[in-house]
PDB file of N, CA and C in Angstrom:
ATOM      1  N   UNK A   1     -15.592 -12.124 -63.753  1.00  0.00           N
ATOM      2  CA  UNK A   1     -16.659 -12.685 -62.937  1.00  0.00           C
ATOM      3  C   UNK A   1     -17.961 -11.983 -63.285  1.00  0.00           C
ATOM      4  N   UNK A   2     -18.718 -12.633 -63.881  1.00  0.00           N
ATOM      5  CA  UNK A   2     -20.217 -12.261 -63.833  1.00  0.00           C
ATOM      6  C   UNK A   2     -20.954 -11.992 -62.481  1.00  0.00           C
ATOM      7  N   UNK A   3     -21.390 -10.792 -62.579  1.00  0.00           N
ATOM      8  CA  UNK A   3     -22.483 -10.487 -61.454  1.00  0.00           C
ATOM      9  C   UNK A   3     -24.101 -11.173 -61.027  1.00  0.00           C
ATOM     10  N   UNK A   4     -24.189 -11.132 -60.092  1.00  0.00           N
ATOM     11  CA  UNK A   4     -25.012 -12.015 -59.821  1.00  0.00           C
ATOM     12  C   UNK A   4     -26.321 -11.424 -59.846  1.00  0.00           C
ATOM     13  N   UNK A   5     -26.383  -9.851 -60.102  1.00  0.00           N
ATOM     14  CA  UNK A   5     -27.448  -9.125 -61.046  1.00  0.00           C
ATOM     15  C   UNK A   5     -27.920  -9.722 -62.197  1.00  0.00           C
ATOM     16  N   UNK A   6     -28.971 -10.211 -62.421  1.00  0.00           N
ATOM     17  CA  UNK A   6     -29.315 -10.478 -64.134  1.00  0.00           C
ATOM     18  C   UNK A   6     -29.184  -9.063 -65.230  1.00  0.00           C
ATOM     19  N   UNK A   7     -29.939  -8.097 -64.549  1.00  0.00           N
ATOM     20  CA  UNK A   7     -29.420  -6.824 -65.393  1.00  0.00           C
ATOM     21  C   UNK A   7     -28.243  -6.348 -65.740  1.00  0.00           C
ATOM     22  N   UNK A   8     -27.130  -6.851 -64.371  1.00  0.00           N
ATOM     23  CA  UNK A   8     -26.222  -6.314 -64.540  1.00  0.00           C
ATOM     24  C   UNK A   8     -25.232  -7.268 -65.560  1.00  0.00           C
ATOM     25  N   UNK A   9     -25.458  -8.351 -65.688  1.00  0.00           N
ATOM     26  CA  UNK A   9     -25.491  -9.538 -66.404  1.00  0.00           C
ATOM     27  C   UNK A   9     -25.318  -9.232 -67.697  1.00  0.00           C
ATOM     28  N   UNK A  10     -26.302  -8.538 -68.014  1.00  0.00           N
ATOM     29  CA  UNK A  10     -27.077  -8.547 -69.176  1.00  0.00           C
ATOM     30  C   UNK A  10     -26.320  -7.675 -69.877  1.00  0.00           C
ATOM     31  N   UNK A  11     -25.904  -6.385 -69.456  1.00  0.00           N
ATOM     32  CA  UNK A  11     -25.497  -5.327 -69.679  1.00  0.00           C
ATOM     33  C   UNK A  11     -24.203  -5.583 -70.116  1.00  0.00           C
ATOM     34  N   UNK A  12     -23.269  -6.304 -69.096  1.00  0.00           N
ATOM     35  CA  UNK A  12     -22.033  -7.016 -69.571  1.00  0.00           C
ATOM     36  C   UNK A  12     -22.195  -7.573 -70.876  1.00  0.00           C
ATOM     37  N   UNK A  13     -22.952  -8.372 -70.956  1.00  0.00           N
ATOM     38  CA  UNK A  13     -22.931  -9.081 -71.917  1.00  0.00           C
ATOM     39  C   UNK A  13     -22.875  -8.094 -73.392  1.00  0.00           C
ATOM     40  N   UNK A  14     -24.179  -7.209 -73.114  1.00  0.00           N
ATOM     41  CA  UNK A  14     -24.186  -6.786 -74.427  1.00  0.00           C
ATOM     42  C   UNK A  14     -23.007  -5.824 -74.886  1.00  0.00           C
ATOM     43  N   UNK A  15     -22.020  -5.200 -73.688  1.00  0.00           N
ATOM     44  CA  UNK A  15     -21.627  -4.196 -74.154  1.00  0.00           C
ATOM     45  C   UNK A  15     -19.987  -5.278 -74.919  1.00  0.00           C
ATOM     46  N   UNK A  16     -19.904  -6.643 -74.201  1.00  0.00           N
ATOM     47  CA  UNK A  16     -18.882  -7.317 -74.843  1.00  0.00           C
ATOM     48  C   UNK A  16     -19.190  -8.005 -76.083  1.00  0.00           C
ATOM     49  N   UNK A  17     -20.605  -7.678 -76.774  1.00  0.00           N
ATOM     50  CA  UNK A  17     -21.091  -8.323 -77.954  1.00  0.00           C
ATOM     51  C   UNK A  17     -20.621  -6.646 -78.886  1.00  0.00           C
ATOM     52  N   UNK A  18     -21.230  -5.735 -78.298  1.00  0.00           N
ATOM     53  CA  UNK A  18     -20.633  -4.677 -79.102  1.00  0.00           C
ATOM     54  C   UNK A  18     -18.771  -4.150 -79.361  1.00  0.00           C
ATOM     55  N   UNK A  19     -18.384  -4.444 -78.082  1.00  0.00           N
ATOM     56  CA  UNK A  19     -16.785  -4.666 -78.781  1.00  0.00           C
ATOM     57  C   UNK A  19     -16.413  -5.440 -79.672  1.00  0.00           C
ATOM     58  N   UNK A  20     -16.831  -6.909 -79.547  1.00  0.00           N
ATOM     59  CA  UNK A  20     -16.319  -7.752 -80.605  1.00  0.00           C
ATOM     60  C   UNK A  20     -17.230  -7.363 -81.779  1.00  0.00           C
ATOM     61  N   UNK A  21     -18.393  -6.420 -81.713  1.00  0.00           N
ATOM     62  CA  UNK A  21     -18.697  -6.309 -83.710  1.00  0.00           C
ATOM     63  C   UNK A  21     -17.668  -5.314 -84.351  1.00  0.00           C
ATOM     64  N   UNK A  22     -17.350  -3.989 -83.011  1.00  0.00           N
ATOM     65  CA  UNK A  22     -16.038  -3.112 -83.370  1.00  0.00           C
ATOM     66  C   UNK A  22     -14.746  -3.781 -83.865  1.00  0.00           C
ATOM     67  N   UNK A  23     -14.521  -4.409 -82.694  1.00  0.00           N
ATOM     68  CA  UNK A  23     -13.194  -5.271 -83.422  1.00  0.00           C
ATOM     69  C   UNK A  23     -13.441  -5.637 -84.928  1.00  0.00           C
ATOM     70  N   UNK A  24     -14.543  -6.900 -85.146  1.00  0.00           N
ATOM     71  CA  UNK A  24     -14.442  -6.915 -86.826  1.00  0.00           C
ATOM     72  C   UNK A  24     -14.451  -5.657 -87.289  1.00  0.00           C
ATOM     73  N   UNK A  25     -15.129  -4.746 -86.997  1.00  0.00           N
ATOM     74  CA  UNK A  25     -15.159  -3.612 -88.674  1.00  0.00           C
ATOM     75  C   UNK A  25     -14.044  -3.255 -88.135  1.00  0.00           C
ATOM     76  N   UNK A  26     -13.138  -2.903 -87.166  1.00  0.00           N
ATOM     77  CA  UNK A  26     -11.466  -2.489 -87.369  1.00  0.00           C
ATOM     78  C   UNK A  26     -10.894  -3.305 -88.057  1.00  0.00           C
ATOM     79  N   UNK A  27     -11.274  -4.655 -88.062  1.00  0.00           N
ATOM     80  CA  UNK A  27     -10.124  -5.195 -88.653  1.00  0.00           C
ATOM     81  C   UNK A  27     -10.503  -5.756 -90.412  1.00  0.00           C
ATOM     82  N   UNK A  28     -12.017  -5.554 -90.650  1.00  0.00           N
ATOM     83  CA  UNK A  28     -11.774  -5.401 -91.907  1.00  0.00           C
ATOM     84  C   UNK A  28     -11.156  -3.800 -92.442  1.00  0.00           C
ATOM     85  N   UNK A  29     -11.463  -2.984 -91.723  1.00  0.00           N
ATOM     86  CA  UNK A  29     -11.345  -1.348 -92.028  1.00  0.00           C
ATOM     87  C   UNK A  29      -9.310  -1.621 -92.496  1.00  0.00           C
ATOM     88  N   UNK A  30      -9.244  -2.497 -91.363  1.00  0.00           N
ATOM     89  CA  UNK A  30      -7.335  -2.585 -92.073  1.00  0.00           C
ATOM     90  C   UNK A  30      -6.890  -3.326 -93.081  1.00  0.00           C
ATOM     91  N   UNK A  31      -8.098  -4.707 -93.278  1.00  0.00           N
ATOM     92  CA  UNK A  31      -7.670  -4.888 -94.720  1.00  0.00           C
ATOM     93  C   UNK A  31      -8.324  -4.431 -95.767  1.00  0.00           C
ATOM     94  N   UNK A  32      -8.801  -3.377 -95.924  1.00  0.00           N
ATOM     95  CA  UNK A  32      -9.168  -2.785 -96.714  1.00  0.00           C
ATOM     96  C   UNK A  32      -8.215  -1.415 -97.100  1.00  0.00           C
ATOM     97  N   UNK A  33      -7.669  -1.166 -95.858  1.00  0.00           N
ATOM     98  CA  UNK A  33      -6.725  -0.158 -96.065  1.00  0.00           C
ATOM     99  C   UNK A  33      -5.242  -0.447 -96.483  1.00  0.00           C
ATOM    100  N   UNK A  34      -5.033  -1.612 -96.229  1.00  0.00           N
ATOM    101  CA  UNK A  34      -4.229  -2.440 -96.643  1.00  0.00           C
ATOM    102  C   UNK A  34      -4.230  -2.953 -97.802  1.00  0.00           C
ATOM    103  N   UNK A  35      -4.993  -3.300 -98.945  1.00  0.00           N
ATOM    104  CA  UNK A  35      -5.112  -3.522 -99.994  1.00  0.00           C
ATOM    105  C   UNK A  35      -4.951  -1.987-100.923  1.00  0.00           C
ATOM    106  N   UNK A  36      -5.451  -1.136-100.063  1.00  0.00           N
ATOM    107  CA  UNK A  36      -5.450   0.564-100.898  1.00  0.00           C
ATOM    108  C   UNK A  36      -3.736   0.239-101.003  1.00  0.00           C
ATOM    109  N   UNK A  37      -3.215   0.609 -99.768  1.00  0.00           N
ATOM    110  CA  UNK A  37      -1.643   0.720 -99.908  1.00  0.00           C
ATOM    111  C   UNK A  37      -0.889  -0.013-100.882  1.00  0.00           C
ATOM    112  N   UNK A  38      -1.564  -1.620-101.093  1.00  0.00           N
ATOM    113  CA  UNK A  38      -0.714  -2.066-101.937  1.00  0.00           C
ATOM    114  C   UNK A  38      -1.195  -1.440-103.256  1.00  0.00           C
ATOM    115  N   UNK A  39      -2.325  -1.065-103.566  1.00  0.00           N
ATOM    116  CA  UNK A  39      -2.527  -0.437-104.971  1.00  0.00           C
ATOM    117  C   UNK A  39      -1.825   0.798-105.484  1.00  0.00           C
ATOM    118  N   UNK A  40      -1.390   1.273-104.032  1.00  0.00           N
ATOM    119  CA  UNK A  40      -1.018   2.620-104.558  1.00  0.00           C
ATOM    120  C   UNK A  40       0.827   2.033-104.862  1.00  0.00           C
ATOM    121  N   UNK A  41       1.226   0.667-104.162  1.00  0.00           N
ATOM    122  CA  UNK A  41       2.406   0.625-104.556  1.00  0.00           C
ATOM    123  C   UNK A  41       2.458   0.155-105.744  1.00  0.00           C
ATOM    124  N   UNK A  42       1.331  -0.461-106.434  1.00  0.00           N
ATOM    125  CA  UNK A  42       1.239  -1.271-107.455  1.00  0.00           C
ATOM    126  C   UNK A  42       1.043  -0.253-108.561  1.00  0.00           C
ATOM    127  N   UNK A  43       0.687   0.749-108.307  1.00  0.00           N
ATOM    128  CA  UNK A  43       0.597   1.966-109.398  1.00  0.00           C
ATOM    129  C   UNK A  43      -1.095   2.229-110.322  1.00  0.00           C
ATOM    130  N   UNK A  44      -1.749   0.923-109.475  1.00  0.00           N
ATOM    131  CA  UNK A  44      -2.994   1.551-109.871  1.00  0.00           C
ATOM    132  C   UNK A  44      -4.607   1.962-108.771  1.00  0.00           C
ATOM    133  N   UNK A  45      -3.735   2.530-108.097  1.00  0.00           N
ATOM    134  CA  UNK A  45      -4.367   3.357-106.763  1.00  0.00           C
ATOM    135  C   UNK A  45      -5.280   4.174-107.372  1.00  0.00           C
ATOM    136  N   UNK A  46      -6.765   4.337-107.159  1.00  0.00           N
ATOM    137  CA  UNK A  46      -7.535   5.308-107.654  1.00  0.00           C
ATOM    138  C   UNK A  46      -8.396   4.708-109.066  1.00  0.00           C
ATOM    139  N   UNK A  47      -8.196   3.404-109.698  1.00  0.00           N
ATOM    140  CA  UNK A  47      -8.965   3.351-110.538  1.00  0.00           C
ATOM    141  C   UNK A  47      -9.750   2.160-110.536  1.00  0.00           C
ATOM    142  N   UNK A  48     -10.869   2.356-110.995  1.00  0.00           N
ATOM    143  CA  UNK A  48     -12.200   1.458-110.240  1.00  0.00           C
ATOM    144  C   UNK A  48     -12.188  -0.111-110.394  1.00  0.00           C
ATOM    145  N   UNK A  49     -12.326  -0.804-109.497  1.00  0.00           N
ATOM    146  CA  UNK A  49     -12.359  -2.255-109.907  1.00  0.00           C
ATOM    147  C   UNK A  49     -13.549  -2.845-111.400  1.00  0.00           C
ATOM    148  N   UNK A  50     -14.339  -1.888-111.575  1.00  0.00           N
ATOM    149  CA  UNK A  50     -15.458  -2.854-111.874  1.00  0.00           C
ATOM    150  C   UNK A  50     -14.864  -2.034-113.360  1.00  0.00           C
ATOM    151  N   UNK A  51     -14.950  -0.818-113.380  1.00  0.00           N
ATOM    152  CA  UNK A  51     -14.613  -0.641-114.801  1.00  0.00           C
ATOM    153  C   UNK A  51     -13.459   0.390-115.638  1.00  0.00           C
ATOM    154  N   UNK A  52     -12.493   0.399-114.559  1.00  0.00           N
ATOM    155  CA  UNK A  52     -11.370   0.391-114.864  1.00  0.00           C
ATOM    156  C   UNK A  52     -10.991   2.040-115.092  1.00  0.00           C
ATOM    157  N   UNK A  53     -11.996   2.563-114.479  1.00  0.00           N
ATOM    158  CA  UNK A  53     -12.333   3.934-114.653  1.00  0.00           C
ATOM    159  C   UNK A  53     -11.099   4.827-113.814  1.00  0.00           C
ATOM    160  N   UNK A  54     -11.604   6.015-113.936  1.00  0.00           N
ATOM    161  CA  UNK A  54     -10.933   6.931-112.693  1.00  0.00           C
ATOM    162  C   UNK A  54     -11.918   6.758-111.609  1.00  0.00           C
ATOM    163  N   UNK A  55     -11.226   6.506-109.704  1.00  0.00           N
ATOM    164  CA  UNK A  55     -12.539   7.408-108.774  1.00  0.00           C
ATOM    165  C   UNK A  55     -11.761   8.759-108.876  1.00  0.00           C
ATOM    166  N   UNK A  56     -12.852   9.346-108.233  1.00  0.00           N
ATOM    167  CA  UNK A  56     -12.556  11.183-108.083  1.00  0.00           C
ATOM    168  C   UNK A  56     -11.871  11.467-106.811  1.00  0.00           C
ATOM    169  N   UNK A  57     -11.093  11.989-107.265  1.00  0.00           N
ATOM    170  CA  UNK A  57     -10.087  12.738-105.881  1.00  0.00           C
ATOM    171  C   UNK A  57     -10.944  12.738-104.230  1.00  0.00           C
ATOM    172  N   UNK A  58     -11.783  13.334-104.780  1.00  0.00           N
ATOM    173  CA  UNK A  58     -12.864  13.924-103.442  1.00  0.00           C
ATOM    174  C   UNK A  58     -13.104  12.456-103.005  1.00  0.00           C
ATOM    175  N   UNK A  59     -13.900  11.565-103.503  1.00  0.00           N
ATOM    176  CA  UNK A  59     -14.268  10.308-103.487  1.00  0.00           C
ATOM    177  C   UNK A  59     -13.089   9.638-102.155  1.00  0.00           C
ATOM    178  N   UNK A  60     -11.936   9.739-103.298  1.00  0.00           N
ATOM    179  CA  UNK A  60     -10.802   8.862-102.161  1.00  0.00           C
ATOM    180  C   UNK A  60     -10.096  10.037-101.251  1.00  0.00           C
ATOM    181  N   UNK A  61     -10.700  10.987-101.282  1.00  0.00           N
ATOM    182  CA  UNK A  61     -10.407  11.748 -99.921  1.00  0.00           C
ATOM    183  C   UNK A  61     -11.003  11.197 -98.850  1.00  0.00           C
ATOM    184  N   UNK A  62     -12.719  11.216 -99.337  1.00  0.00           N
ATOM    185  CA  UNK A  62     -13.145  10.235 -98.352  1.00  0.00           C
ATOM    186  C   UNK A  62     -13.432   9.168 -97.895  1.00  0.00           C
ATOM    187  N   UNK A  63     -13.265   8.431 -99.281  1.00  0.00           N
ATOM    188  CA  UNK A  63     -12.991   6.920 -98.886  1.00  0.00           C
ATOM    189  C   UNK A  63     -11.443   6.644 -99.013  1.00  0.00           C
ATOM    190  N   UNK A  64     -10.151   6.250 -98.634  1.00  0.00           N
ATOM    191  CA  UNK A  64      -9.657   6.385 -98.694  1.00  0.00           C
ATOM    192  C   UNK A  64      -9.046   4.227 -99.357  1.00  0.00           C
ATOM    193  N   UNK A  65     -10.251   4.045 -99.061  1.00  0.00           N
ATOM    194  CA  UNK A  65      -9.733   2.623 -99.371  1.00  0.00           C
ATOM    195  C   UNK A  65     -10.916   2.215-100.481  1.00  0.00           C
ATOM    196  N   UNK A  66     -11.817   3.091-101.345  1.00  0.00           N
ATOM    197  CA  UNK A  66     -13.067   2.941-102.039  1.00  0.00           C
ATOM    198  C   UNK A  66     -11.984   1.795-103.313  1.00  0.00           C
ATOM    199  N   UNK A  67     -12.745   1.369-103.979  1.00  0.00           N
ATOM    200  CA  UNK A  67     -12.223   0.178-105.566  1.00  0.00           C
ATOM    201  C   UNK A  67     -13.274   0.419-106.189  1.00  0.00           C
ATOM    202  N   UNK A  68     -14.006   1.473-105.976  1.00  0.00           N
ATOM    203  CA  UNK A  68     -15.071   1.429-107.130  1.00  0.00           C
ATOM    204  C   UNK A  68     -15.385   2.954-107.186  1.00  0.00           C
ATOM    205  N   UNK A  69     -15.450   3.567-108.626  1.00  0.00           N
ATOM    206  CA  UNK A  69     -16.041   4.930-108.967  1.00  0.00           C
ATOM    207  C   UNK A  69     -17.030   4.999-108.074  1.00  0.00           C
ATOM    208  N   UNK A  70     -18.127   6.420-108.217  1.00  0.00           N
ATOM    209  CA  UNK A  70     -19.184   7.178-107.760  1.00  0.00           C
ATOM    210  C   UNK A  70     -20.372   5.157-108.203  1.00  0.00           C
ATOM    211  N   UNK A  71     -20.402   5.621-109.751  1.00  0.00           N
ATOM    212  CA  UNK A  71     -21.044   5.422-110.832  1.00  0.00           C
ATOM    213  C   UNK A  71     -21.147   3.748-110.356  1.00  0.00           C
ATOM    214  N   UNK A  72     -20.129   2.955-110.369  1.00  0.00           N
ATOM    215  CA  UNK A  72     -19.983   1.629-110.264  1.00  0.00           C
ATOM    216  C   UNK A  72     -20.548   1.177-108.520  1.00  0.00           C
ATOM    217  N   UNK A  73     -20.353   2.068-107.781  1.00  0.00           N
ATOM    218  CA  UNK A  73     -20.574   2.087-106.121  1.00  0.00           C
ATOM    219  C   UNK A  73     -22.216   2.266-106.221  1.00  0.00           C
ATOM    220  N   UNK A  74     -22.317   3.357-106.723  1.00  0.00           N
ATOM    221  CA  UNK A  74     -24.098   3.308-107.090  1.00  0.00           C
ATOM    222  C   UNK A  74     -25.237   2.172-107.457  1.00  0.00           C
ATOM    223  N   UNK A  75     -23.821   1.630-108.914  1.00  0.00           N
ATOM    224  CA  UNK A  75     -25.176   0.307-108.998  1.00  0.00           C
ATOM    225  C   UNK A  75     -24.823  -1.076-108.537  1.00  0.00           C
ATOM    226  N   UNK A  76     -23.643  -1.118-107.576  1.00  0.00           N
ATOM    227  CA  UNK A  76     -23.235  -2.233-106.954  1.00  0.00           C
ATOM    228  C   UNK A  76     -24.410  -2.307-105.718  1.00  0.00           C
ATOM    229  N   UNK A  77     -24.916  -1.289-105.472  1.00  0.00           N
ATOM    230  CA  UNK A  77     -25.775  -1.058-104.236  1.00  0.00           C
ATOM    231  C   UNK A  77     -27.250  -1.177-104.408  1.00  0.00           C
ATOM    232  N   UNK A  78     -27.325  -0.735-106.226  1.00  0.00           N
ATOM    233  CA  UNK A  78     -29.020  -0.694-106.226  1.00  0.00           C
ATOM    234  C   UNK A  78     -29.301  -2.396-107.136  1.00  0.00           C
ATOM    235  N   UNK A  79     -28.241  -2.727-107.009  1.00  0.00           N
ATOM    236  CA  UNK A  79     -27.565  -4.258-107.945  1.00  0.00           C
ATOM    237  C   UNK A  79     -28.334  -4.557-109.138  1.00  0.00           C
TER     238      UNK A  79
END
């Protein structure tokens, strides 16, 4: 039931516009993590989509679902 506050209204509203943008990035965050897993069952976990490279350990420490080197992530971004 919506309140019959407009502020309070409002507030609802936005904070159920910000769950559902969370929800998407969780649920791309799982298919993305989900595609890592199958790479790593597929046996080529860790090497870059674009050029077939190594990523660096550190890299997929912290990305743990990255498909692209340092190098290839760099100019996918500056395109």
């Amino acid at each position: 039931e919506m309140p019959n506050d407009w502020v309070d209204a409002a507030q609802i509203r936005g904070n159920d516009e910000v769950l559902e943008g969370l929800d998407d990035q969780t649920r791309a965050r799982m298919v993305a993590l989900e595609r890592a897993l199958l790479s790593i069952k597929e046996g080529n976990y860790g090497e870059c989509a674009e050029c077939g490279g190594d990523i660096k350990k550190a890299r997929l420490l912290a990305l743990p679902d990255a498909t692209l080197c340092i190098a290839c992530a760099r100019e996918a971004e500056t395109g």
